[in-house]
N, C-alpha and C. Protein backbone atom coordinates (compact mmCIF):
# COMPACT_ATOMS: atom_id res chain seq x y z
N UNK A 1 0.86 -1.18 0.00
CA UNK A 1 0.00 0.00 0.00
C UNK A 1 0.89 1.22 0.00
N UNK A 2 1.05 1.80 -1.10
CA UNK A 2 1.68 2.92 -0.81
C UNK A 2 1.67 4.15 -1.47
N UNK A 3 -0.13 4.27 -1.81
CA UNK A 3 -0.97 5.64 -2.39
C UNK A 3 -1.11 6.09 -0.98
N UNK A 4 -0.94 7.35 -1.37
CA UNK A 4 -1.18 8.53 -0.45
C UNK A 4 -2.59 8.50 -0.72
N UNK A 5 -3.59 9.41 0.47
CA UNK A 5 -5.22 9.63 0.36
C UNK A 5 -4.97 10.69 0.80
N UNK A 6 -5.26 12.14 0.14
CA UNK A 6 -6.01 13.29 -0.07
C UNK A 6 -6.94 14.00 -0.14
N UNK A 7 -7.56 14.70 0.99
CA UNK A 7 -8.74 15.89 0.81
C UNK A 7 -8.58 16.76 -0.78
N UNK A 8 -9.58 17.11 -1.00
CA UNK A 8 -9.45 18.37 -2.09
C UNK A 8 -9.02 19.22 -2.12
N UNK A 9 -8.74 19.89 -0.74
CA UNK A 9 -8.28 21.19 -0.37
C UNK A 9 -6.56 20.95 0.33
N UNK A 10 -6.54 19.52 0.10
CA UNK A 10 -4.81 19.49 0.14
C UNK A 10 -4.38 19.83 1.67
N UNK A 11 -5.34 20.25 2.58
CA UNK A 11 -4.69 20.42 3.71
C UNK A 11 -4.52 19.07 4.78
N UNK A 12 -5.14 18.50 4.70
CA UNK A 12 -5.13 16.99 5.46
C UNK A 12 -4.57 15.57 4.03
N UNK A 13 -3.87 14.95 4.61
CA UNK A 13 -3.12 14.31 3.44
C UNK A 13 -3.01 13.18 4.56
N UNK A 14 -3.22 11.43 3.80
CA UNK A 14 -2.61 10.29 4.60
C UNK A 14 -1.54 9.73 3.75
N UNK A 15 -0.75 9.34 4.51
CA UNK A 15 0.41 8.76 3.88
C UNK A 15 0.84 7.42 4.60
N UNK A 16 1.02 6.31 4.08
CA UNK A 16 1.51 4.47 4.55
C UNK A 16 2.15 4.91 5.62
N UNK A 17 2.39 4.64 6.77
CA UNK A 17 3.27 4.74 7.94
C UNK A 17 4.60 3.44 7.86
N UNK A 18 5.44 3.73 8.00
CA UNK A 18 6.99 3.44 7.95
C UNK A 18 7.48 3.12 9.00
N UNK A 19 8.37 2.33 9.03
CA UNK A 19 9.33 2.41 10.12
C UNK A 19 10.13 3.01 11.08
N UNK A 20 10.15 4.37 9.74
CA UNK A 20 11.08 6.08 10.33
C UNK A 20 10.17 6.31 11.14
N UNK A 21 8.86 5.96 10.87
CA UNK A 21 7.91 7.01 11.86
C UNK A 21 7.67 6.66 13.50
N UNK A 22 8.74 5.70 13.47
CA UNK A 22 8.91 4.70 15.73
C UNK A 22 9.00 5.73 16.41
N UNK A 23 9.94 7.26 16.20
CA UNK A 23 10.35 7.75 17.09
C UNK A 23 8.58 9.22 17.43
N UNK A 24 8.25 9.36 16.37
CA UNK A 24 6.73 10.32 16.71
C UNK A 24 5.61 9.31 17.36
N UNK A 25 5.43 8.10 16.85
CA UNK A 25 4.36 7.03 16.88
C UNK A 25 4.90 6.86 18.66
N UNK A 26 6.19 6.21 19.14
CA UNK A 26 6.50 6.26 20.65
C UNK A 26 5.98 7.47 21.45
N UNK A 27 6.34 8.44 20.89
CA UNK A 27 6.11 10.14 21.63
C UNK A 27 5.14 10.04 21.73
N UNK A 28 4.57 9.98 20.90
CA UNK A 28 2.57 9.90 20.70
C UNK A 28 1.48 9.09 21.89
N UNK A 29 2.44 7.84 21.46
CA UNK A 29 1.75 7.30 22.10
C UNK A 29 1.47 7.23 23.98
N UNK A 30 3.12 7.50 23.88
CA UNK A 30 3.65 7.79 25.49
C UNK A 30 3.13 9.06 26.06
N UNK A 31 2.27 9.76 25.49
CA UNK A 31 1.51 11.56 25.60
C UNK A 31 0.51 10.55 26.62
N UNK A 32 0.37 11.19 28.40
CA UNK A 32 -0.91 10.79 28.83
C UNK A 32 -2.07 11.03 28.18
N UNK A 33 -2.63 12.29 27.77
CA UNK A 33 -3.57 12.14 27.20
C UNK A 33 -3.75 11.01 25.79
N UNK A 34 -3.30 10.75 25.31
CA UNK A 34 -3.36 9.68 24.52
C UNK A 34 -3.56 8.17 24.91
N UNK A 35 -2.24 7.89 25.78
CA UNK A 35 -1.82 6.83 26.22
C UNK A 35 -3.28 6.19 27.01
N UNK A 36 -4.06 7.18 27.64
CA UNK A 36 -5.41 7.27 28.64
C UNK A 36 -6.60 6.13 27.85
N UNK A 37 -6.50 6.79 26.27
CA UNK A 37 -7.42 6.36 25.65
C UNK A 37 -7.13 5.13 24.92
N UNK A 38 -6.07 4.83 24.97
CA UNK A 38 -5.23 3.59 23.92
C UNK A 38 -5.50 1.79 25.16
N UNK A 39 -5.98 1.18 24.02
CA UNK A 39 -6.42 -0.31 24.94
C UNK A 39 -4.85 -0.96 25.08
N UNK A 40 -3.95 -0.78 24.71
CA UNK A 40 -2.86 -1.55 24.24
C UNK A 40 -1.63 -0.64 24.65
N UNK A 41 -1.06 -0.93 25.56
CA UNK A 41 0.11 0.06 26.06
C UNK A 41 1.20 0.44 24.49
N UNK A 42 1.46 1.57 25.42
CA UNK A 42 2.39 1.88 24.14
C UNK A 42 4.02 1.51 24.22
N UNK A 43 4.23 1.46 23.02
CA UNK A 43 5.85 0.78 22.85
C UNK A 43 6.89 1.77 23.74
N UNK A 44 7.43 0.90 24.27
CA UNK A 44 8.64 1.73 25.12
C UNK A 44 9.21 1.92 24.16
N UNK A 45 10.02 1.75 23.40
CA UNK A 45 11.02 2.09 22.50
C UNK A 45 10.64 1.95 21.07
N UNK A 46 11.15 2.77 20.30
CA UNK A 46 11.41 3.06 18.40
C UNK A 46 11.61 1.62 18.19
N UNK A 47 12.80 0.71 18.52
CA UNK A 47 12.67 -0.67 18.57
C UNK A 47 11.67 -1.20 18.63
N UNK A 48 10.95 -1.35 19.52
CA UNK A 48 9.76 -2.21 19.62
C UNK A 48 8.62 -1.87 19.07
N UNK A 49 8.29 -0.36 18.35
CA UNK A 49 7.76 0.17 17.53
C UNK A 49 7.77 -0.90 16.00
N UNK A 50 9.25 -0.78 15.93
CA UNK A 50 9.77 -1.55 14.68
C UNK A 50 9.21 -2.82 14.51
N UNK A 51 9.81 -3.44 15.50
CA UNK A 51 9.22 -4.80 15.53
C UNK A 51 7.97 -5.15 15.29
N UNK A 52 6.87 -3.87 15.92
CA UNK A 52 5.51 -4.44 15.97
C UNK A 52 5.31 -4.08 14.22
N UNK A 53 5.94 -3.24 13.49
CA UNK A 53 5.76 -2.32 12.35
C UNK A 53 5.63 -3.91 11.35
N UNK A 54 7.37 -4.46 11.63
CA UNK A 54 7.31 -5.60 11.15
C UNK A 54 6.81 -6.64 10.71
N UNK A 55 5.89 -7.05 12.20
CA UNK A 55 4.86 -8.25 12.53
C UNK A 55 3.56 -7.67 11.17
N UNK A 56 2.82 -6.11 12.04
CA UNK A 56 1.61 -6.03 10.84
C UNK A 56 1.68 -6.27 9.65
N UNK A 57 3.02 -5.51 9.13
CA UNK A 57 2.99 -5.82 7.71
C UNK A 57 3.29 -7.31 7.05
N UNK A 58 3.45 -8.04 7.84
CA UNK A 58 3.94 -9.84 7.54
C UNK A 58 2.34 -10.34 8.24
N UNK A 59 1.37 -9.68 8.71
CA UNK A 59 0.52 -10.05 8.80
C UNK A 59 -0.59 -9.71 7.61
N UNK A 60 -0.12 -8.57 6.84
CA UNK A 60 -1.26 -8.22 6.00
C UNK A 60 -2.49 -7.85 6.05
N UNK A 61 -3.28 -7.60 7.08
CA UNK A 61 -4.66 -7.21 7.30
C UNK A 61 -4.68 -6.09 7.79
N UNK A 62 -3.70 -5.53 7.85
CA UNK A 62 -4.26 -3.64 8.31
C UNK A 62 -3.33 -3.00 7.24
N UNK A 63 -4.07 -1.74 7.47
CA UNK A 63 -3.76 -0.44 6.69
C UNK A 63 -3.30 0.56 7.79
N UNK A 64 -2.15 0.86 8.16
CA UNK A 64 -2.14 2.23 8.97
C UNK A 64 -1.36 3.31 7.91
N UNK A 65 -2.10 4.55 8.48
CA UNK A 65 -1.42 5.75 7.54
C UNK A 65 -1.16 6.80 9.02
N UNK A 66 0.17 8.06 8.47
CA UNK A 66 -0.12 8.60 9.28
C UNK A 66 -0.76 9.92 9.00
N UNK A 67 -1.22 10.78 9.89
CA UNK A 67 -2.12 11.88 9.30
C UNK A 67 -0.77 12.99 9.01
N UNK A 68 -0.97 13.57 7.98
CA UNK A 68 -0.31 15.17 7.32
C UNK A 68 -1.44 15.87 7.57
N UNK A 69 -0.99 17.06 8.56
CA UNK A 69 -2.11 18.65 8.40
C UNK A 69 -0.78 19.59 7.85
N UNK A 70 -1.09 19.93 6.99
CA UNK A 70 -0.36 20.99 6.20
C UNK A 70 1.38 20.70 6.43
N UNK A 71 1.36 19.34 5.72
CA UNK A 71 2.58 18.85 5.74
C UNK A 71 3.32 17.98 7.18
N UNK A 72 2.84 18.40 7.96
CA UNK A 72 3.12 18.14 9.50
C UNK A 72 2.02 16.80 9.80
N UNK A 73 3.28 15.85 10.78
CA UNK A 73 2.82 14.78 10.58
C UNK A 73 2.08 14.99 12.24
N UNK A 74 0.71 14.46 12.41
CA UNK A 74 -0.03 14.92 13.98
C UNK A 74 -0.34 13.47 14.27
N UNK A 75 -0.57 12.27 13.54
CA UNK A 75 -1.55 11.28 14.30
C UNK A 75 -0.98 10.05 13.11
N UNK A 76 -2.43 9.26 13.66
CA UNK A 76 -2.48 8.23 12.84
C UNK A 76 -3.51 8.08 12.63
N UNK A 77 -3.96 6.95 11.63
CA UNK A 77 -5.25 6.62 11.62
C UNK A 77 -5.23 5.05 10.37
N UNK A 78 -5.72 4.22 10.64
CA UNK A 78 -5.64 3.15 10.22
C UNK A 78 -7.21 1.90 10.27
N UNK A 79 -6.96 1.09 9.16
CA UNK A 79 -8.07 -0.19 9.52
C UNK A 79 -7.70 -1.23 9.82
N UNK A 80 -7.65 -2.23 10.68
CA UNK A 80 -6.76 -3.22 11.40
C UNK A 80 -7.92 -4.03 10.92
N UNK A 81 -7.68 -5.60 11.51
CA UNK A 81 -8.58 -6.55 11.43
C UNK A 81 -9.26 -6.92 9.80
N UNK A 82 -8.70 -6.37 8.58
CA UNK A 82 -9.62 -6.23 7.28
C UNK A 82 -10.16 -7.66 7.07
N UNK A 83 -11.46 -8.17 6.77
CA UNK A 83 -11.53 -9.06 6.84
C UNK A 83 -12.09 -8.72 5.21
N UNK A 84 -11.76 -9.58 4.27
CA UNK A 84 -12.20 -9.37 2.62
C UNK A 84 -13.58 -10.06 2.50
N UNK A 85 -13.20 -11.53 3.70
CA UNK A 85 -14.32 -12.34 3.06
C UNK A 85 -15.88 -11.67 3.54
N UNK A 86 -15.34 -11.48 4.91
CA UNK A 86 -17.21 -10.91 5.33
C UNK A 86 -17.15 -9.12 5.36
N UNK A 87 -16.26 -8.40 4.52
CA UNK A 87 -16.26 -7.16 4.23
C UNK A 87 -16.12 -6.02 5.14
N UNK A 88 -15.06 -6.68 5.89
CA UNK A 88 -15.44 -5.83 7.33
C UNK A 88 -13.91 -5.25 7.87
N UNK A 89 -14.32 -4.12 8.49
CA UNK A 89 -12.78 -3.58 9.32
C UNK A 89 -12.65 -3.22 10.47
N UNK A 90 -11.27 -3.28 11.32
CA UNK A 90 -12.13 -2.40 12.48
C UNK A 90 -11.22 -0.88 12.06
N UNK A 91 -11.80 0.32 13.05
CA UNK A 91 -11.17 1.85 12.37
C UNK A 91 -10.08 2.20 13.88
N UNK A 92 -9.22 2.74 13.73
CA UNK A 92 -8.62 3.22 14.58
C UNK A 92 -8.07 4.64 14.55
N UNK A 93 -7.70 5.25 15.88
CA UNK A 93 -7.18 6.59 15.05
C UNK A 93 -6.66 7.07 16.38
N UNK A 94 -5.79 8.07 16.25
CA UNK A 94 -4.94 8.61 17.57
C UNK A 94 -4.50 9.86 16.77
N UNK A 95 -4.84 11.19 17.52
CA UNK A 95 -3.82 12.43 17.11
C UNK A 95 -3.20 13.03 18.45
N UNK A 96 -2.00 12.94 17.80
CA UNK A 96 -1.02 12.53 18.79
C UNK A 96 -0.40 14.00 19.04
N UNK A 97 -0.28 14.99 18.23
CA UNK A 97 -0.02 16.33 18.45
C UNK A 97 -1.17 17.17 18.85
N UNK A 98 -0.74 17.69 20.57
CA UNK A 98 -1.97 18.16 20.93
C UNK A 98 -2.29 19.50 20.51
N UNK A 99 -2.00 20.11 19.78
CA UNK A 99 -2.30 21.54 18.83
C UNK A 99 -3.25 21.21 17.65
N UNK A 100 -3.02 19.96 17.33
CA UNK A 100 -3.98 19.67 15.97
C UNK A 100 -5.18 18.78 16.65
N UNK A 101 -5.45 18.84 18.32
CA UNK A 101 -6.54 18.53 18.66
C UNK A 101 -7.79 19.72 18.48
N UNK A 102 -8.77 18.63 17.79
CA UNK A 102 -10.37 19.98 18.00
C UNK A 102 -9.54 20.88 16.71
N UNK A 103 -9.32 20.76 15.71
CA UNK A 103 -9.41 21.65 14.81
C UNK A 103 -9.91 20.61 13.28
N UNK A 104 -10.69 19.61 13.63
CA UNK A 104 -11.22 18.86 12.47
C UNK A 104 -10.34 17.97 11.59
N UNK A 105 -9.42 18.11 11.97
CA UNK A 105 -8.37 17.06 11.36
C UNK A 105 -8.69 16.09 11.59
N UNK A 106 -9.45 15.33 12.59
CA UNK A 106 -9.85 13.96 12.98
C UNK A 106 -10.79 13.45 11.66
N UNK A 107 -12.15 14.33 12.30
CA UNK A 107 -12.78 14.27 11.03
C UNK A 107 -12.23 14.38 9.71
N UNK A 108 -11.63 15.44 9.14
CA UNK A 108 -11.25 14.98 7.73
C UNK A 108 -10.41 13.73 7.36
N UNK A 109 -9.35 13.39 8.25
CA UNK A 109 -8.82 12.08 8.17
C UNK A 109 -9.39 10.98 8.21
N UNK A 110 -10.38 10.59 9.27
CA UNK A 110 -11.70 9.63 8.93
C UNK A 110 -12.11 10.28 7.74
N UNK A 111 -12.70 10.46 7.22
CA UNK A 111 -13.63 11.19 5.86
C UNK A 111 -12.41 10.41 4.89
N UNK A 112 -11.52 10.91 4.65
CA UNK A 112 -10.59 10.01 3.93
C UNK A 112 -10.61 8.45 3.83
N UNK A 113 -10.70 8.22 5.40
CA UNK A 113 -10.17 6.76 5.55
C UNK A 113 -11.58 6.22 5.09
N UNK A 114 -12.51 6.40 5.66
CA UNK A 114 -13.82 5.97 5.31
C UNK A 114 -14.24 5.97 3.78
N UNK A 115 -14.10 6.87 3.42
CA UNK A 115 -14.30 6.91 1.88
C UNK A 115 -12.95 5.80 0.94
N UNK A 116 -12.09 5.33 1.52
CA UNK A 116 -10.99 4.30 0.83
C UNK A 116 -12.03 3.23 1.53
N UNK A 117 -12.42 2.94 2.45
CA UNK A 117 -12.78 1.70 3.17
C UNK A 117 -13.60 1.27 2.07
N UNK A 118 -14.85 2.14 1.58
CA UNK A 118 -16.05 2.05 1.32
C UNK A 118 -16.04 2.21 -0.30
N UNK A 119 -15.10 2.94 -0.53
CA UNK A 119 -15.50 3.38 -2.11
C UNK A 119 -13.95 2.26 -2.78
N UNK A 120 -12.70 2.16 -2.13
CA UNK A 120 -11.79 1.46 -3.13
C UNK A 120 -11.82 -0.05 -2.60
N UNK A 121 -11.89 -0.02 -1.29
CA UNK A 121 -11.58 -1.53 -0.74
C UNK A 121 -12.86 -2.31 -1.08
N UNK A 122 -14.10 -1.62 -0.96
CA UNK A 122 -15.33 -2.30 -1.00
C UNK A 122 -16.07 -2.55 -0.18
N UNK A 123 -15.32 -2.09 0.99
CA UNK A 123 -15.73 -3.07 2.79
C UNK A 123 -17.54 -3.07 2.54
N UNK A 124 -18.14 -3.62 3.36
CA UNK A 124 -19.44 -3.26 3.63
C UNK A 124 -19.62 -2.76 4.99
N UNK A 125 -18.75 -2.92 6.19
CA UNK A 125 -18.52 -2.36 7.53
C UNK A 125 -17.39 -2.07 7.98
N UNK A 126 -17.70 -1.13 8.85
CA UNK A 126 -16.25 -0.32 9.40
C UNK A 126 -16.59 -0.40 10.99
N UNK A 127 -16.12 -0.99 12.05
CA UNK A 127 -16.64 -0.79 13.63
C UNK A 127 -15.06 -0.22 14.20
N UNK A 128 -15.75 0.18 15.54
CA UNK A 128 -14.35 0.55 16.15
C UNK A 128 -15.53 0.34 17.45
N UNK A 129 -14.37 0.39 18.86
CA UNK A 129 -14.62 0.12 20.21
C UNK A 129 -13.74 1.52 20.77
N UNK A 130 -14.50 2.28 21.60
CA UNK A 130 -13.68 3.39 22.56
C UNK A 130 -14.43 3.37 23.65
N UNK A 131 -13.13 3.73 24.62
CA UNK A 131 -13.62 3.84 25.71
C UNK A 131 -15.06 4.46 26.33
N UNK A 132 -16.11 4.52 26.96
CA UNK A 132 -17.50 4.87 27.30
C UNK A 132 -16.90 6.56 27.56
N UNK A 133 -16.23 6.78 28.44
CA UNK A 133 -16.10 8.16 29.08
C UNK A 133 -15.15 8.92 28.26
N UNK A 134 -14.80 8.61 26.76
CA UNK A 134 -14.19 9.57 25.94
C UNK A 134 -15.23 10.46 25.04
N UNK A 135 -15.20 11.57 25.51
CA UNK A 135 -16.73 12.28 25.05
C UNK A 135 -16.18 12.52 23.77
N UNK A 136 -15.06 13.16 23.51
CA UNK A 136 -14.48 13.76 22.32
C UNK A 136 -14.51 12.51 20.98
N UNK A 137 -14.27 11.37 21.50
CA UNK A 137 -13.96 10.27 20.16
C UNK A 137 -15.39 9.89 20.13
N UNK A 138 -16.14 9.88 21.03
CA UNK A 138 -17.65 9.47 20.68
C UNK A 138 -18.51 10.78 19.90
N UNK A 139 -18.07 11.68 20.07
CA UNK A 139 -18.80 12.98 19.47
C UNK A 139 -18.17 12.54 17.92
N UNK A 140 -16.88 12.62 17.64
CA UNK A 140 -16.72 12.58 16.23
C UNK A 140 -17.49 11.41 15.51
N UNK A 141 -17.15 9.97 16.47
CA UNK A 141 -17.81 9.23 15.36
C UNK A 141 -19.13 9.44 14.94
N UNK A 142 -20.09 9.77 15.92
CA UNK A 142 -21.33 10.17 16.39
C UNK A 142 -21.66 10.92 14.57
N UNK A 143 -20.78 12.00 14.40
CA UNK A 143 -20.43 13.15 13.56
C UNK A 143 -20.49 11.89 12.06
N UNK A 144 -19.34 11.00 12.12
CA UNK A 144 -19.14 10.67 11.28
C UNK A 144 -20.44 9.51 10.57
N UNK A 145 -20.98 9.63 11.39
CA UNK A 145 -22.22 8.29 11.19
C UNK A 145 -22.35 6.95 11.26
N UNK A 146 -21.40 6.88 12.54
CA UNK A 146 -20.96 5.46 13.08
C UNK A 146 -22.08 5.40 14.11
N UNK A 147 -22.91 4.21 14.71
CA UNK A 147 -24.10 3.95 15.05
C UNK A 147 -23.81 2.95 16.25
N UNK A 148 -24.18 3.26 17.76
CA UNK A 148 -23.53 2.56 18.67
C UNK A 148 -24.38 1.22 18.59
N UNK A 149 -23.73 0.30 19.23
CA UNK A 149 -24.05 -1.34 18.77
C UNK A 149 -23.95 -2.18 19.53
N UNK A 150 -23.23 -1.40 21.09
CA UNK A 150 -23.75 -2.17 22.26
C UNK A 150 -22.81 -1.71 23.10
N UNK A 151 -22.76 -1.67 24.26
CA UNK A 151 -21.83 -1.58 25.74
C UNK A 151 -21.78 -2.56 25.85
N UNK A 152 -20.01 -2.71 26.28
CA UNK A 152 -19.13 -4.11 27.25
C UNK A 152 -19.03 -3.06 28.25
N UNK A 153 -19.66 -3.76 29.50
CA UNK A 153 -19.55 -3.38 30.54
C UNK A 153 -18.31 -3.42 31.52
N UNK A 154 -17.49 -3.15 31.84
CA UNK A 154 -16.12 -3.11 32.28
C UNK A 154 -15.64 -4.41 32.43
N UNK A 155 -15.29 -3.90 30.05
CA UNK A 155 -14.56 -4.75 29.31
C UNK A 155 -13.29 -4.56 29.60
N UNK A 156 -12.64 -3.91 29.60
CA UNK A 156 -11.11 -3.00 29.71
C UNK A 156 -10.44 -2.56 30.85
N UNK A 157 -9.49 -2.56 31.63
CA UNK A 157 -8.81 -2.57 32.42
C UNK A 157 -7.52 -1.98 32.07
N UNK A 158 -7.76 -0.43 32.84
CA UNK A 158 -6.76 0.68 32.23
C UNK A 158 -6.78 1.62 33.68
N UNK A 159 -5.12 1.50 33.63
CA UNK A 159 -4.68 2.35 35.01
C UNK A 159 -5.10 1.63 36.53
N UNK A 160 -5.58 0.33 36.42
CA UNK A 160 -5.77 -0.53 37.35
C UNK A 160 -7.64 -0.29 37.98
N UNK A 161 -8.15 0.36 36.89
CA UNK A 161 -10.10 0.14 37.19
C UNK A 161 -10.23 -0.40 35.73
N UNK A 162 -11.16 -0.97 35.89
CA UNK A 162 -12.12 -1.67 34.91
C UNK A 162 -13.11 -0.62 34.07
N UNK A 163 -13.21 -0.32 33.14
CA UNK A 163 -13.63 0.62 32.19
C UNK A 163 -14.47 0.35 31.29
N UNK A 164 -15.78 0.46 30.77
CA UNK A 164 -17.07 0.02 30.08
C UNK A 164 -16.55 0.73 28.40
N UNK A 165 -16.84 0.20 27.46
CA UNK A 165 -16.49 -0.04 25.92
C UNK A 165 -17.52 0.11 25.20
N UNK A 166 -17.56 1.17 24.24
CA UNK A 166 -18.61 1.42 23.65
C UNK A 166 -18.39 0.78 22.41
N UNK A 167 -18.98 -0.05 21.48
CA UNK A 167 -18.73 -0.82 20.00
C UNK A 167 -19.22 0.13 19.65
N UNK A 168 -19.15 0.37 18.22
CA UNK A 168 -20.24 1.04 17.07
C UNK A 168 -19.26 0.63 15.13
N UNK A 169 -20.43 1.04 14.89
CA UNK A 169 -20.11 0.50 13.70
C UNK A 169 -20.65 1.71 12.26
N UNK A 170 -20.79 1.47 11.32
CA UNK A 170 -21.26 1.97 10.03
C UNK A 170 -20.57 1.02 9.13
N UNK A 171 -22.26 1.40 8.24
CA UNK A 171 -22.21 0.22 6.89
C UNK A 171 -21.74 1.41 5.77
N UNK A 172 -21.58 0.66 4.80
CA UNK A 172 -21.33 1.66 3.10
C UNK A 172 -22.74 2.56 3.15
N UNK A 173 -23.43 1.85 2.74
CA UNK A 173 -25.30 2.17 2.68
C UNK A 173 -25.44 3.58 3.79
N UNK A 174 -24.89 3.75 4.88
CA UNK A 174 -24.61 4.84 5.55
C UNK A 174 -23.74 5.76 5.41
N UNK A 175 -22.11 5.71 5.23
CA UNK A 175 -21.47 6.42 5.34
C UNK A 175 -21.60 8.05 4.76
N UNK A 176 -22.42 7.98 3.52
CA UNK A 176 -22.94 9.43 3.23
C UNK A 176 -23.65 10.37 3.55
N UNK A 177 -24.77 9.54 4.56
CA UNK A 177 -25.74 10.02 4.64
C UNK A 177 -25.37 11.17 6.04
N UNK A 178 -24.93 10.80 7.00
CA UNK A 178 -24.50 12.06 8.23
C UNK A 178 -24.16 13.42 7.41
N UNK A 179 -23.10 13.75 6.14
CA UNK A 179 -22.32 14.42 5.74
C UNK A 179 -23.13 15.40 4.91
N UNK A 180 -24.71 15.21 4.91
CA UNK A 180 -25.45 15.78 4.40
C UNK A 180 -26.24 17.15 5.41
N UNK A 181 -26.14 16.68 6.66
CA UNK A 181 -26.67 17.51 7.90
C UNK A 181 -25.52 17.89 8.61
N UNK A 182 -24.64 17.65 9.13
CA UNK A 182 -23.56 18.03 9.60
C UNK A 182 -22.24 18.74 8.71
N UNK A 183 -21.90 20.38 9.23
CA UNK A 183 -21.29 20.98 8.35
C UNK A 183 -19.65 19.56 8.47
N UNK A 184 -18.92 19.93 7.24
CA UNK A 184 -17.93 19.20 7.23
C UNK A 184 -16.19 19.18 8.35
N UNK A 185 -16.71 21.07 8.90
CA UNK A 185 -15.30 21.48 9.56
C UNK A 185 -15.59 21.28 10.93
N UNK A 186 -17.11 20.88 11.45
CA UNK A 186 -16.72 20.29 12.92
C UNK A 186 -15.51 19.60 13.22
């Protein structure tokens, strides 16, 4: 995989994530506010970054890109789990530079990713799982027209309490339809 995905207006840009990219992807991830929301501790080291970089791509079923806002690399955002046969992905996403938080970069980078899921890959579903008490990642998907699909009740175990998991999902047959009522730069 190694097409870039582009807005129209050129200011949000995804690009394949690399190996170079261990030492921002560690920082990132090691940011408390980030680290808070992430199910999966983050890599102590660029090394072990590598390694895991390694494993996905010898695994073949995900896509991670990282996000460009006006050249500057802020996040990530990726589909893990692709399953071809029953058309399905799960979505992930982290912006990891806290200046390019709340200025819509989330959204346009989903908008990207979603529109490759749906319009080149074919998927017929896209789900993701976040934490219950992240108001901010539930407002966007909310935004994006992802449709909640059930509570795990303290599924997750983060910082030593047990933490409730919100699923949600969106089909193809949906993905357009939010983008019609909701302006695009929330």
């Amino acid at each position: 995989m190694g097409a870039h995905l582009t807005r129209d207006d050129g200011r949000v840009r995804l690009r394949p994530l690399r190996a170079d990219d261990a030492d921002d992807i560690v920082r990132w991830r090691n940011d408390p506010a980030v680290a808070g929301q992430m199910f999966s501790p983050a890599p102590a080291t660029p090394d072990d970054h590598r390694r895991w970089f390694e494993r996905m791509q010898a695994r073949g079923d995900r896509l991670e890109f990282v996000i460009l806002a006006d050249e500057r690399a802020v996040g990530t955002i990726g589909l893990g789990a692709i399953d071809r046969g029953h058309g399905r992905a799960q979505y992930g996403i982290l912006i990891g530079e806290a200046e390019a938080r709340g200025r819509g970069i989330a959204r346009q980078a989903s908008e990207l990713l979603l529109d490759h899921a749906f319009d080149d890959l074919r998927l017929h579903r896209v789900h993701l799982s976040v934490y219950a008490d992240n108001a901010p990642a539930l407002r966007l998907y909310r935004r994006l027209g992802f449709v909640e699909e059930g509570m795990l009740r303290q599924h997750a175990v983060r910082d030593g309490a047990p933490r409730d998991v919100v699923v949600m999902g969106i089909l193809r047959k949906e993905w357009r339809e939010p983008l019609t009522s909701t302006p695009k730069d929330e």
